[in-house]
PDB file of N, CA and C in Angstrom:
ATOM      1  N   UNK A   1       6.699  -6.338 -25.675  1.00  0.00           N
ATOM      2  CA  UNK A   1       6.067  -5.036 -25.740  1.00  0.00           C
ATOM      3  C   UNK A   1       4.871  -5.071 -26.690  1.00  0.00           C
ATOM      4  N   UNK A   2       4.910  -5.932 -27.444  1.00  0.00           N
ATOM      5  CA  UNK A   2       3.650  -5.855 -28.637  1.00  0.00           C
ATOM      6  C   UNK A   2       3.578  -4.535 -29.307  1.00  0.00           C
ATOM      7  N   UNK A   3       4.375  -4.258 -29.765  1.00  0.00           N
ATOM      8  CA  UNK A   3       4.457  -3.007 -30.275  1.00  0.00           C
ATOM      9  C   UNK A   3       5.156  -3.239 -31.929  1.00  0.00           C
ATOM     10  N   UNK A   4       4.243  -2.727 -33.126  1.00  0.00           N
ATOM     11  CA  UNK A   4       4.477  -2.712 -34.296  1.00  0.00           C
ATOM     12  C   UNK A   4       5.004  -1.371 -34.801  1.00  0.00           C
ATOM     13  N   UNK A   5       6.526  -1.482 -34.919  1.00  0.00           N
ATOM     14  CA  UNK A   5       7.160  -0.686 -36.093  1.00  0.00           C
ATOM     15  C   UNK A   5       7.069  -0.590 -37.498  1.00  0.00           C
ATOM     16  N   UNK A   6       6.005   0.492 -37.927  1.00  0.00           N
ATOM     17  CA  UNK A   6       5.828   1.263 -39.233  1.00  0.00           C
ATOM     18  C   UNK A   6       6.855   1.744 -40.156  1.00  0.00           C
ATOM     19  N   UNK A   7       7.615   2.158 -39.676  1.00  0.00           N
ATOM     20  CA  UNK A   7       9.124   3.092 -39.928  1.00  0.00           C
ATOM     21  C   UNK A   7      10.171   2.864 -39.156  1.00  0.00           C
ATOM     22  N   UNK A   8      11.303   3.026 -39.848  1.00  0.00           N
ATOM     23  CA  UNK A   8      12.774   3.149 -39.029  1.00  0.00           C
ATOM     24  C   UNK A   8      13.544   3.379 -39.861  1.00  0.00           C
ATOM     25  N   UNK A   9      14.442   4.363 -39.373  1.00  0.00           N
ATOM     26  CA  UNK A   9      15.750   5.131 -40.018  1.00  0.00           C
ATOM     27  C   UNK A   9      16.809   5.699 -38.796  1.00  0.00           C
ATOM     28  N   UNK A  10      17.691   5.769 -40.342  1.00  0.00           N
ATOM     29  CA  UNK A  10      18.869   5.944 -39.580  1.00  0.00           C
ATOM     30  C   UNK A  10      19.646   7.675 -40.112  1.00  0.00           C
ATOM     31  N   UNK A  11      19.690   8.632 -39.184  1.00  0.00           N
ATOM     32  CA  UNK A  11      19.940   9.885 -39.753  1.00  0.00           C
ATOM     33  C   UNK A  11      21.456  10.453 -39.043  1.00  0.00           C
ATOM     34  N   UNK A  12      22.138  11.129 -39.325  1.00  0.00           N
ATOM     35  CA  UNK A  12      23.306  11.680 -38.391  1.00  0.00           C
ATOM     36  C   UNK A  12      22.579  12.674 -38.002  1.00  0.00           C
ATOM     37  N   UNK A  13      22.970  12.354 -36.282  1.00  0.00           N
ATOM     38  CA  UNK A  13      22.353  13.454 -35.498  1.00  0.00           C
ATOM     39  C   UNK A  13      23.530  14.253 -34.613  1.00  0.00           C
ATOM     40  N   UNK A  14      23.344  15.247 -34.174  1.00  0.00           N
ATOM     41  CA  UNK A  14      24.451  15.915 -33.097  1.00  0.00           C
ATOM     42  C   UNK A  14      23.810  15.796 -31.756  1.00  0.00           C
ATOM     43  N   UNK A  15      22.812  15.664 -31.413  1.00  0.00           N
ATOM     44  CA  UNK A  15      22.378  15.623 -29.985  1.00  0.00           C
ATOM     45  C   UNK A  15      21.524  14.582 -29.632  1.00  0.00           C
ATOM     46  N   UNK A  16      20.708  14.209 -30.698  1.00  0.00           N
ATOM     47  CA  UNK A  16      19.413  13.085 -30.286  1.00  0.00           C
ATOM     48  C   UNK A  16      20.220  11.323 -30.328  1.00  0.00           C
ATOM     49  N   UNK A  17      19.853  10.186 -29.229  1.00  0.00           N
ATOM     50  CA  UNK A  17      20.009   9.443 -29.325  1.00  0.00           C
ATOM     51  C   UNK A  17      18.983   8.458 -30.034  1.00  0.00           C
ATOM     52  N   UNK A  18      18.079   8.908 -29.819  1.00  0.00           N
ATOM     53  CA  UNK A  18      17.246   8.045 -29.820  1.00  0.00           C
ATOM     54  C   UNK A  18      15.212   8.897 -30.193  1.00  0.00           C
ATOM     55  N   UNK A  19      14.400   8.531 -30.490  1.00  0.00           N
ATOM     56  CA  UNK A  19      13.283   9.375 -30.079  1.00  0.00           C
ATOM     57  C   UNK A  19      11.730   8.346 -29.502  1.00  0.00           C
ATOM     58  N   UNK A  20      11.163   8.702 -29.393  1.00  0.00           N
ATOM     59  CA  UNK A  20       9.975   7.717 -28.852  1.00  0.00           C
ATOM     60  C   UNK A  20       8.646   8.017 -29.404  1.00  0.00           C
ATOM     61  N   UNK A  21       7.650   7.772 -29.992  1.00  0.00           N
ATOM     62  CA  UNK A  21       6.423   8.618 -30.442  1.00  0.00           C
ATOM     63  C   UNK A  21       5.526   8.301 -28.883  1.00  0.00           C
ATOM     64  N   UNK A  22       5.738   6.619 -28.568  1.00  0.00           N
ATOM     65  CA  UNK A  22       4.876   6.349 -27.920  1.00  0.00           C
ATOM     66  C   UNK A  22       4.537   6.563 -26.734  1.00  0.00           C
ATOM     67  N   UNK A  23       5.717   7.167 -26.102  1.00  0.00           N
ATOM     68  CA  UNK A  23       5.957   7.805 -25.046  1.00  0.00           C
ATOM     69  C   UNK A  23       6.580   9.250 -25.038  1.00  0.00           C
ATOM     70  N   UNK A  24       5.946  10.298 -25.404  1.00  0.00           N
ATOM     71  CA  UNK A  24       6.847  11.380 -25.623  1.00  0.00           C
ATOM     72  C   UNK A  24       8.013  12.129 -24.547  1.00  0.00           C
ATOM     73  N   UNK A  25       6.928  11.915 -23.801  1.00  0.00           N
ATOM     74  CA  UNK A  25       7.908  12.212 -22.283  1.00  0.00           C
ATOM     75  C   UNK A  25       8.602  11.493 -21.374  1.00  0.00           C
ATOM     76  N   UNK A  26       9.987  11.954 -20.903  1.00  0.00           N
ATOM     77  CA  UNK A  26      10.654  10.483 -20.203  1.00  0.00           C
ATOM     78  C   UNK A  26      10.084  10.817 -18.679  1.00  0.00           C
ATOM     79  N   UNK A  27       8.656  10.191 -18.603  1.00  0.00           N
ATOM     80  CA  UNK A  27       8.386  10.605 -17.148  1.00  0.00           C
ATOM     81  C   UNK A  27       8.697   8.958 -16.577  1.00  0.00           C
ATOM     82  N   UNK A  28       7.649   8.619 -15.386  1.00  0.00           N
ATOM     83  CA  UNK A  28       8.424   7.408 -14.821  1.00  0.00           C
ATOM     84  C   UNK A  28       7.702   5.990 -15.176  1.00  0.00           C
ATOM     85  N   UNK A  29       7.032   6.559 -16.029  1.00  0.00           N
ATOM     86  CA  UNK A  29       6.178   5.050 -16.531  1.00  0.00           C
ATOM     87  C   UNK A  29       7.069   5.034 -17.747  1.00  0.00           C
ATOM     88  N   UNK A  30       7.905   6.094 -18.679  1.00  0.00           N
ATOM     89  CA  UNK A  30       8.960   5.582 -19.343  1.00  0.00           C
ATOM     90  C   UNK A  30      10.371   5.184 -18.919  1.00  0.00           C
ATOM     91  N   UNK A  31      10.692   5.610 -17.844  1.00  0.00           N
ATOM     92  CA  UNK A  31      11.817   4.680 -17.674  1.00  0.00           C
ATOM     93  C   UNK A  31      11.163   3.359 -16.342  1.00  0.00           C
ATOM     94  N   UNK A  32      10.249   3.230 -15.863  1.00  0.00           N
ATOM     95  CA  UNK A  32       9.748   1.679 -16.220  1.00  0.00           C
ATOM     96  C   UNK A  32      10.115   0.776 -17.377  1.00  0.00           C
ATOM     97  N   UNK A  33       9.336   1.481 -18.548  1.00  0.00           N
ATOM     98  CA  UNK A  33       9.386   0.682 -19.480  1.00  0.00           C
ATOM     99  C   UNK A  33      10.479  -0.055 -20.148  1.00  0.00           C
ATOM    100  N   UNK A  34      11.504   1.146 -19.604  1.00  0.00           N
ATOM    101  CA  UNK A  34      12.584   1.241 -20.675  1.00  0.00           C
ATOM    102  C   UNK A  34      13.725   0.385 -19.366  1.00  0.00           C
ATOM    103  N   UNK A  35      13.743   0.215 -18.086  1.00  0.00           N
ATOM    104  CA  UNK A  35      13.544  -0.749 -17.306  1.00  0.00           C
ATOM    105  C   UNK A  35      13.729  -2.316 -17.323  1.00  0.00           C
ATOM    106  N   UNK A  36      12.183  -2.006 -17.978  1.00  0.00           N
ATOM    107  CA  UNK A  36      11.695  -3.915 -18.357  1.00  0.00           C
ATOM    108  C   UNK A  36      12.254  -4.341 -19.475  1.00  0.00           C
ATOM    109  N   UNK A  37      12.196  -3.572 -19.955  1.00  0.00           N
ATOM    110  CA  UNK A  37      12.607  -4.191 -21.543  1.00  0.00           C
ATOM    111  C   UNK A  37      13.992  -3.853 -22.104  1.00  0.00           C
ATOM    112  N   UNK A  38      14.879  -2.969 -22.008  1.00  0.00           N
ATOM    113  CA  UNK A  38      16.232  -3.210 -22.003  1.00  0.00           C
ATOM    114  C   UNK A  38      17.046  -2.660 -20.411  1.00  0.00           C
ATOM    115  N   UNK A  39      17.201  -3.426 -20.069  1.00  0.00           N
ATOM    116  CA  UNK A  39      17.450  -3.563 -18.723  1.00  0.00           C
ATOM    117  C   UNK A  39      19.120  -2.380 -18.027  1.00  0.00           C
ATOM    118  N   UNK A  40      19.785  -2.147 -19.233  1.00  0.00           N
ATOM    119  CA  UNK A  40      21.197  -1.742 -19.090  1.00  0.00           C
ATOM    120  C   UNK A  40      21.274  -0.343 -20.559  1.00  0.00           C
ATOM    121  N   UNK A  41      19.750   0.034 -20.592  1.00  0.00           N
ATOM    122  CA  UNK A  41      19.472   1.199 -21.208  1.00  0.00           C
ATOM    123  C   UNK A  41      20.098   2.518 -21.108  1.00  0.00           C
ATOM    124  N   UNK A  42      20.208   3.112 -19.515  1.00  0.00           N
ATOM    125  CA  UNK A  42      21.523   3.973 -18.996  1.00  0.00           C
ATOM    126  C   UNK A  42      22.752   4.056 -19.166  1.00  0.00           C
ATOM    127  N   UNK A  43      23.228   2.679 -19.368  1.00  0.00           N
ATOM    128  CA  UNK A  43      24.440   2.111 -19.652  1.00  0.00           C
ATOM    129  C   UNK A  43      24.347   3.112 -21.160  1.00  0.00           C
ATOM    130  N   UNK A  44      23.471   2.470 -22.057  1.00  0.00           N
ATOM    131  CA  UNK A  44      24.174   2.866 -23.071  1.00  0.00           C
ATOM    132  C   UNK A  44      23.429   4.096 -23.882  1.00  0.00           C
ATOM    133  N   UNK A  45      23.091   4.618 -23.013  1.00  0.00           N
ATOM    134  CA  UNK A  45      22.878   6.099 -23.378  1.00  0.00           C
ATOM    135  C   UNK A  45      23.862   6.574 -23.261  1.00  0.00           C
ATOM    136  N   UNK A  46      24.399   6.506 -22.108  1.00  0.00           N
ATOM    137  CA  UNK A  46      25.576   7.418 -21.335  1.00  0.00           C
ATOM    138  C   UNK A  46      26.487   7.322 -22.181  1.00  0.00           C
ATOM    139  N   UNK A  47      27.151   5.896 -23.043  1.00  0.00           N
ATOM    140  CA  UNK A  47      27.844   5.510 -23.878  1.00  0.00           C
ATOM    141  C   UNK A  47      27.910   6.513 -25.012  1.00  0.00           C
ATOM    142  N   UNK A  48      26.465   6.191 -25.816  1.00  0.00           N
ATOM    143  CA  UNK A  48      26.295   7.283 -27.102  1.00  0.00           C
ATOM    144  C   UNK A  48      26.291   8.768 -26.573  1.00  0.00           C
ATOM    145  N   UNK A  49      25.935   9.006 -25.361  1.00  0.00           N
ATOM    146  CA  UNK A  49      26.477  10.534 -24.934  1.00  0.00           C
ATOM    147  C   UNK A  49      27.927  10.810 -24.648  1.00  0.00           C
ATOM    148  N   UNK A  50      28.500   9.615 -24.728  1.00  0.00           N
ATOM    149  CA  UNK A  50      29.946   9.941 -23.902  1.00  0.00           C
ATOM    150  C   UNK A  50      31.008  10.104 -25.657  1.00  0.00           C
ATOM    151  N   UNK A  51      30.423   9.368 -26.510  1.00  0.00           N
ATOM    152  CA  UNK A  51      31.137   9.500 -28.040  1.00  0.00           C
ATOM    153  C   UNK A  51      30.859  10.891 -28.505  1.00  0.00           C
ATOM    154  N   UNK A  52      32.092  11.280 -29.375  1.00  0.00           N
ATOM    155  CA  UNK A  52      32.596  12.895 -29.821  1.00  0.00           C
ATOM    156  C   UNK A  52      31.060  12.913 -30.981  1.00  0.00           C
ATOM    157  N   UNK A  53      30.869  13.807 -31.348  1.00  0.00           N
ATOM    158  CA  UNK A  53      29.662  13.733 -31.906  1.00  0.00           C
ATOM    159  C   UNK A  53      30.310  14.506 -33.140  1.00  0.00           C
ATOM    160  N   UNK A  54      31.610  14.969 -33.035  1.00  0.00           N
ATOM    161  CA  UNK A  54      32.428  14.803 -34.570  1.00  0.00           C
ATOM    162  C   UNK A  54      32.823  13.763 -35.379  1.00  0.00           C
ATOM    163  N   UNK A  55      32.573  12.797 -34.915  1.00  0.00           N
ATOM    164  CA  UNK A  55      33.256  11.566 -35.752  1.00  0.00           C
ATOM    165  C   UNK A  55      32.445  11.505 -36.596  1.00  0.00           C
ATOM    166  N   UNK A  56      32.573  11.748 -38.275  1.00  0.00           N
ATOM    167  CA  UNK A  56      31.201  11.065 -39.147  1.00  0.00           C
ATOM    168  C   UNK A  56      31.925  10.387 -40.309  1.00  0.00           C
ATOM    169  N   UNK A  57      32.179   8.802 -39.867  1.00  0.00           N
ATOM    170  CA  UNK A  57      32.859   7.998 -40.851  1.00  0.00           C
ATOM    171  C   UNK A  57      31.598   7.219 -41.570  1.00  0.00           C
ATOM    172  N   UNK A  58      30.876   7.552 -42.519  1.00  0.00           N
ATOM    173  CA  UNK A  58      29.845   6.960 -43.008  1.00  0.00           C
ATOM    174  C   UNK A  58      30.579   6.211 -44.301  1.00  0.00           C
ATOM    175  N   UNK A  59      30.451   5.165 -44.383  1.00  0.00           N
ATOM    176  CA  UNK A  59      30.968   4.206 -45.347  1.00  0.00           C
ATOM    177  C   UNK A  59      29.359   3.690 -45.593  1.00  0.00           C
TER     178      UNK A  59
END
């Protein structure tokens, strides 16, 4: 992707998986992208959507 990360964090969220600057919208040149480059991306959305979003064991 050639793409340089400035920032990254990690926050407890209740609804967001994930966010994108570079693509704000999931139109179809982002899930192309998201496609090419992690191939089983659906997979694991669905995953982090399918976990209770009560669990907050932060150690």
């Amino acid at each position: 992707m050639n793409v340089k990360i400035h920032d990254f964090g990690v926050k407890k969220m209740k609804t967001k998986w994930g966010t994108c600057k570079v693509e704000a919208t999931h139109n179809a040149r982002f899930v192309s992208l998201m496609d090419q480059f992690i191939s089983k991306w659906k997979y694991y959305r669905d995953e982090l959507n399918r976990l209770p979003v009560c669990y907050e064991d932060w150690r």
